[in-house]
N, C-alpha and C. Protein backbone atom coordinates (compact mmCIF):
# COMPACT_ATOMS: atom_id res chain seq x y z
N UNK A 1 0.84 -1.16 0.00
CA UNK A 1 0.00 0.00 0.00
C UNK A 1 0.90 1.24 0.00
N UNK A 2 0.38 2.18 -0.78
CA UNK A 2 1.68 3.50 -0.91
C UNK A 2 0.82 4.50 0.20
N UNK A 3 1.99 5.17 0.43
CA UNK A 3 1.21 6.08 1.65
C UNK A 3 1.69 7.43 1.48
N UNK A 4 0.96 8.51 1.40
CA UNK A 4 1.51 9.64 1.14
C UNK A 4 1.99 10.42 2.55
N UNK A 5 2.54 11.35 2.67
CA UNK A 5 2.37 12.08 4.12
C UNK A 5 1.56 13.45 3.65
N UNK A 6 0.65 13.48 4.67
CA UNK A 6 -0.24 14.56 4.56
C UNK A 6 0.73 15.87 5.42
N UNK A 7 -0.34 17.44 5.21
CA UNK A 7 0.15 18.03 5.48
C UNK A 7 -0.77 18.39 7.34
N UNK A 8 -0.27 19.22 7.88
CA UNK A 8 -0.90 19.76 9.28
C UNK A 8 -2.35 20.17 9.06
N UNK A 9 -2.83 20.43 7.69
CA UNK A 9 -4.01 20.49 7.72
C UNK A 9 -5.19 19.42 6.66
N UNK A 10 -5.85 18.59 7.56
CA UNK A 10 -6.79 17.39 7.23
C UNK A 10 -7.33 18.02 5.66
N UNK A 11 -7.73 19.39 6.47
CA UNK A 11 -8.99 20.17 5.42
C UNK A 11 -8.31 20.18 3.93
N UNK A 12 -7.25 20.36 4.13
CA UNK A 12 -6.02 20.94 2.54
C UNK A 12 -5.67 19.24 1.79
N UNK A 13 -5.78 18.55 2.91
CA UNK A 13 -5.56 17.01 2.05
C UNK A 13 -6.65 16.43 1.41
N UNK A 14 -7.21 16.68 1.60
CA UNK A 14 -8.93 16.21 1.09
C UNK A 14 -9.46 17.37 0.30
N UNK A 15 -8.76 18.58 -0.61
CA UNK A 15 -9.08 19.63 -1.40
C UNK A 15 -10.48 19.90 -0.54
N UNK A 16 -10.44 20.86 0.21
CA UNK A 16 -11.06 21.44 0.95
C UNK A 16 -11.22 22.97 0.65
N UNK A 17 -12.19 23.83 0.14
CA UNK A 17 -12.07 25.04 -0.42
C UNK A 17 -11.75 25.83 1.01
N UNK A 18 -11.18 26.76 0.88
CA UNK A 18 -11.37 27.85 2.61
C UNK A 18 -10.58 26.54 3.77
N UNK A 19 -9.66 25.83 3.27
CA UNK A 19 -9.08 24.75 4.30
C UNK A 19 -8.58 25.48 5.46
N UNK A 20 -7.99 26.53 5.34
CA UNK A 20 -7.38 26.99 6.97
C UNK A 20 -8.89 27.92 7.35
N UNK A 21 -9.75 28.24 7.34
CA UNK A 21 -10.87 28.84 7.90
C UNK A 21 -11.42 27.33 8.41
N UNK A 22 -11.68 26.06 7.96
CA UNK A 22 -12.32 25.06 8.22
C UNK A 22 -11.44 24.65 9.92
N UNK A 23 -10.00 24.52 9.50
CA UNK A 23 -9.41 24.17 10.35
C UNK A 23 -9.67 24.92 11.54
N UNK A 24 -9.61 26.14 11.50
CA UNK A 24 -9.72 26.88 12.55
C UNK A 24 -11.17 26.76 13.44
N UNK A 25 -11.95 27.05 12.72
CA UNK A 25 -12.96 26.49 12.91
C UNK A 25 -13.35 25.70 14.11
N UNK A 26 -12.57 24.36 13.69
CA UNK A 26 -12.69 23.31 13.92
C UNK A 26 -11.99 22.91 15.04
N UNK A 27 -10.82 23.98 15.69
CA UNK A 27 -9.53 24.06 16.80
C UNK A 27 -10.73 24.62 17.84
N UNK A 28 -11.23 25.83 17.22
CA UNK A 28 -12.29 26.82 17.85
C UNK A 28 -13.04 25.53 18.98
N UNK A 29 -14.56 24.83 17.89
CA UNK A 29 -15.11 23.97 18.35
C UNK A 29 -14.49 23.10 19.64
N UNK A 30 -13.07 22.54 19.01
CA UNK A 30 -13.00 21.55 20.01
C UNK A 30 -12.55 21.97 21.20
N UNK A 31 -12.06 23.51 21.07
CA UNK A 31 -11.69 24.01 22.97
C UNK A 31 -12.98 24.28 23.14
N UNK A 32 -14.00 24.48 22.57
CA UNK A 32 -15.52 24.72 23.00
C UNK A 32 -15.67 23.52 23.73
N UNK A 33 -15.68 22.42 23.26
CA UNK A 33 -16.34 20.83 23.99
C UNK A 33 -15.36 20.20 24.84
N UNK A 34 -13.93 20.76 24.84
CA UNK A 34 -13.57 20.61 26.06
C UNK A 34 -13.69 21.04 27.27
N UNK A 35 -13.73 22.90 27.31
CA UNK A 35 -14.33 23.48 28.43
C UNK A 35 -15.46 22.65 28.70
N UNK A 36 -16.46 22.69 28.28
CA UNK A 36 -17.99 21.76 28.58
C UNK A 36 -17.58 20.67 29.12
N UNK A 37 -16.77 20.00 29.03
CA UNK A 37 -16.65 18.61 29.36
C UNK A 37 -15.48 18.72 30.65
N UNK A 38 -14.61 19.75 31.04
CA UNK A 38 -13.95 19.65 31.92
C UNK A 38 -15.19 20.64 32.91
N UNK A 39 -16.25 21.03 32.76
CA UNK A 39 -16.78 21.93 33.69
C UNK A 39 -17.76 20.85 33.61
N UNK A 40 -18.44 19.46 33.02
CA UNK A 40 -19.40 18.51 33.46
C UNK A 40 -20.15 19.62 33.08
N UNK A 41 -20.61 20.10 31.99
CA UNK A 41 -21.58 20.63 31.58
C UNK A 41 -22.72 19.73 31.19
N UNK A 42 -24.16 19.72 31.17
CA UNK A 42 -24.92 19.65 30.22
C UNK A 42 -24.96 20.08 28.70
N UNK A 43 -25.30 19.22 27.80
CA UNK A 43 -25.72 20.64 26.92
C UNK A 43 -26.70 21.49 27.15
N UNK A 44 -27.86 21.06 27.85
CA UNK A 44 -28.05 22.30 28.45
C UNK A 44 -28.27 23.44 28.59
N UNK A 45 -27.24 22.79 29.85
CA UNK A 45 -26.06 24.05 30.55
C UNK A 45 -25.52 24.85 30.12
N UNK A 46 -24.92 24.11 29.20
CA UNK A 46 -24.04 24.93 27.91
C UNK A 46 -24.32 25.80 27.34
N UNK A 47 -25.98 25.43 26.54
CA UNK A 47 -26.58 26.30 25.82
C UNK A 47 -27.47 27.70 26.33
N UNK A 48 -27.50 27.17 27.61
CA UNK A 48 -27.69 28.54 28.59
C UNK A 48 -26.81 29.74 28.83
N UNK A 49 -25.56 28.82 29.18
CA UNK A 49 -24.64 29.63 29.14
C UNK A 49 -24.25 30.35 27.40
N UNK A 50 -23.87 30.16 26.29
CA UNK A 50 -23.95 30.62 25.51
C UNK A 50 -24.90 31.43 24.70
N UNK A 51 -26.21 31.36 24.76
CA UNK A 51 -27.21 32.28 24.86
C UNK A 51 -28.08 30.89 23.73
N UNK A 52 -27.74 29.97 23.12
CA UNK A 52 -28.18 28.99 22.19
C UNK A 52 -29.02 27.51 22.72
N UNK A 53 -29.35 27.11 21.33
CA UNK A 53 -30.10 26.10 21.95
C UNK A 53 -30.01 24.76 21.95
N UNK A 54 -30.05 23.47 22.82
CA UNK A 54 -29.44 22.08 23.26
C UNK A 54 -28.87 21.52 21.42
N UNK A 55 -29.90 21.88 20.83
CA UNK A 55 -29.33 20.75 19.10
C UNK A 55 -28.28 21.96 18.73
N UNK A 56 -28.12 23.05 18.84
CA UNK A 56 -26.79 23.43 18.47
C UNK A 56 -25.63 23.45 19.05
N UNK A 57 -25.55 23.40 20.40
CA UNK A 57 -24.78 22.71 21.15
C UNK A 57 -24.11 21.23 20.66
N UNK A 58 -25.28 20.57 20.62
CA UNK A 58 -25.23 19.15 20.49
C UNK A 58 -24.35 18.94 19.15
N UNK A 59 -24.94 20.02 18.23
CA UNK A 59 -24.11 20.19 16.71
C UNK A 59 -22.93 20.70 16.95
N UNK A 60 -22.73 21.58 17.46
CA UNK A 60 -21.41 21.87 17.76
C UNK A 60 -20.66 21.12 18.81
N UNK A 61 -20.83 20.37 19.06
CA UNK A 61 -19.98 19.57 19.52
C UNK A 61 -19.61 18.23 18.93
N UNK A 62 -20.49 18.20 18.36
CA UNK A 62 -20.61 16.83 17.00
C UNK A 62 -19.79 17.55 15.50
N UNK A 63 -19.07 18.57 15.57
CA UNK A 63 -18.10 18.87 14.84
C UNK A 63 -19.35 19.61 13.64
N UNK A 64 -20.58 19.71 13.71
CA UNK A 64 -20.69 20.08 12.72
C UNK A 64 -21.07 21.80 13.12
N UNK A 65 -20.26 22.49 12.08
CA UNK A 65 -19.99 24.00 12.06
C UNK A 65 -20.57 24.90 11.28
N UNK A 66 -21.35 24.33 10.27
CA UNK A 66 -22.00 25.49 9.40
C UNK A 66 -23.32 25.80 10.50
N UNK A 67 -23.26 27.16 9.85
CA UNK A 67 -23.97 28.31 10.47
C UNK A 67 -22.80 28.71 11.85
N UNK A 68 -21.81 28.32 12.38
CA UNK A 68 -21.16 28.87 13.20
C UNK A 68 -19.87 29.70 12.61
N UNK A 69 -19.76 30.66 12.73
CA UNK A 69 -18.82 31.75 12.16
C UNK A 69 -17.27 31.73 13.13
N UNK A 70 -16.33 32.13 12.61
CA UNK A 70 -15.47 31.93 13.56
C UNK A 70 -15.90 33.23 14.74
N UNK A 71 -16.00 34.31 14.65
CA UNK A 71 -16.04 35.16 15.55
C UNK A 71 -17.62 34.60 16.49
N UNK A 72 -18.15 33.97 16.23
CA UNK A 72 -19.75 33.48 17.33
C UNK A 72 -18.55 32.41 17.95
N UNK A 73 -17.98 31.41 17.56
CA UNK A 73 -17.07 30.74 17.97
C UNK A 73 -16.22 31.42 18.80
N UNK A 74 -15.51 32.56 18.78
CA UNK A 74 -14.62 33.21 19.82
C UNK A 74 -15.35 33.77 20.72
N UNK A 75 -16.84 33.97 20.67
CA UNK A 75 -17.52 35.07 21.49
C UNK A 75 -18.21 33.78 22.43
N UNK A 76 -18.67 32.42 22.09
CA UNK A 76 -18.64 31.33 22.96
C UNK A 76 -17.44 31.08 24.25
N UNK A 77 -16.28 31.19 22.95
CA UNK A 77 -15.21 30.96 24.03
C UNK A 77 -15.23 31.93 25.66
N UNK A 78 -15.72 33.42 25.00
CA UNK A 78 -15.26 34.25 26.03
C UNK A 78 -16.37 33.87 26.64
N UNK A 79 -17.75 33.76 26.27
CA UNK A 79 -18.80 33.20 27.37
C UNK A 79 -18.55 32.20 28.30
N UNK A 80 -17.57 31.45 27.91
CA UNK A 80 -17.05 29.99 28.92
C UNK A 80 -15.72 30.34 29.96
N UNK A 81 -15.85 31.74 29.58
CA UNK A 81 -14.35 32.42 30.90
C UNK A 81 -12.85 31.74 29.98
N UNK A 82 -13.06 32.27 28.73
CA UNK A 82 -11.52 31.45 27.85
C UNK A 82 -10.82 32.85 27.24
N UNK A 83 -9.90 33.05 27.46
CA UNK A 83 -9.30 34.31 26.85
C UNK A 83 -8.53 33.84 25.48
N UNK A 84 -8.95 34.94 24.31
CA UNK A 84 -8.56 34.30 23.54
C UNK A 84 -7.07 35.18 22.64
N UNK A 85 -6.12 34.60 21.96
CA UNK A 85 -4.39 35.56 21.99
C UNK A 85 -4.61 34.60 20.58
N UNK A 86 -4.70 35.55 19.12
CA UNK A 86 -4.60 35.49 17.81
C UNK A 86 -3.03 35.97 17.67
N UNK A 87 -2.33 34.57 17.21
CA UNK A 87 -0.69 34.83 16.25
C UNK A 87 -1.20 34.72 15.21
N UNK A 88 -0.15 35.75 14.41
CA UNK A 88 0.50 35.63 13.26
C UNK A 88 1.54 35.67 12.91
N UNK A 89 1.48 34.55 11.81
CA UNK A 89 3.36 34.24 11.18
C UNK A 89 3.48 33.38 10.14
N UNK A 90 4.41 33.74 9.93
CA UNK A 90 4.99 33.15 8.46
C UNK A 90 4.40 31.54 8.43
N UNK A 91 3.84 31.31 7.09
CA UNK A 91 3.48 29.71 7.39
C UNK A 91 4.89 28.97 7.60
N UNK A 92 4.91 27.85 7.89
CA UNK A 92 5.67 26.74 8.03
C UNK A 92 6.41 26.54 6.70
């Protein structure tokens, strides 16, 4: 079996249009469902706390992201007490 090596981003190996917006995205989400899950959230809970409701929760934590923007994604974060520090730099 031949095996290629992929690159740091899933989204760019699988021709993914907007691949680093997906990725990010998708970094976003998963510190979302970890806070929840290290605070024993409900969804809920969750969705109380974020101002939203249990199936988008539930969707967003099930990785699926359309209709979530990255900035509703950073404004979750800060709802969950997460400070958030944007780098920039030269790609790799």
């Amino acid at each position: 079996m031949k095996q290629e090596k992929g690159s740091s981003n899933v989204f760019t190996d699988v021709n993914v249009p907007q691949s680093a917006l997906y990725l990010a995205k998708a970094q976003l989400a998963h510190q979302i469902s970890t806070v929840i899950g290290e605070r024993n959230l409900t969804q809920t809970e969750a969705a109380e706390i974020l101002g939203i409701n249990q199936p988008k929760v539930s969707a967003l934590i099930r990785g699926n992201l359309d209709g979530f923007s990255s900035d509703r994604l950073f404004k979750f974060l800060n709802l969950l007490d997460r400070d958030i520090e944007i780098v920039i730099r030269p790609p790799y």
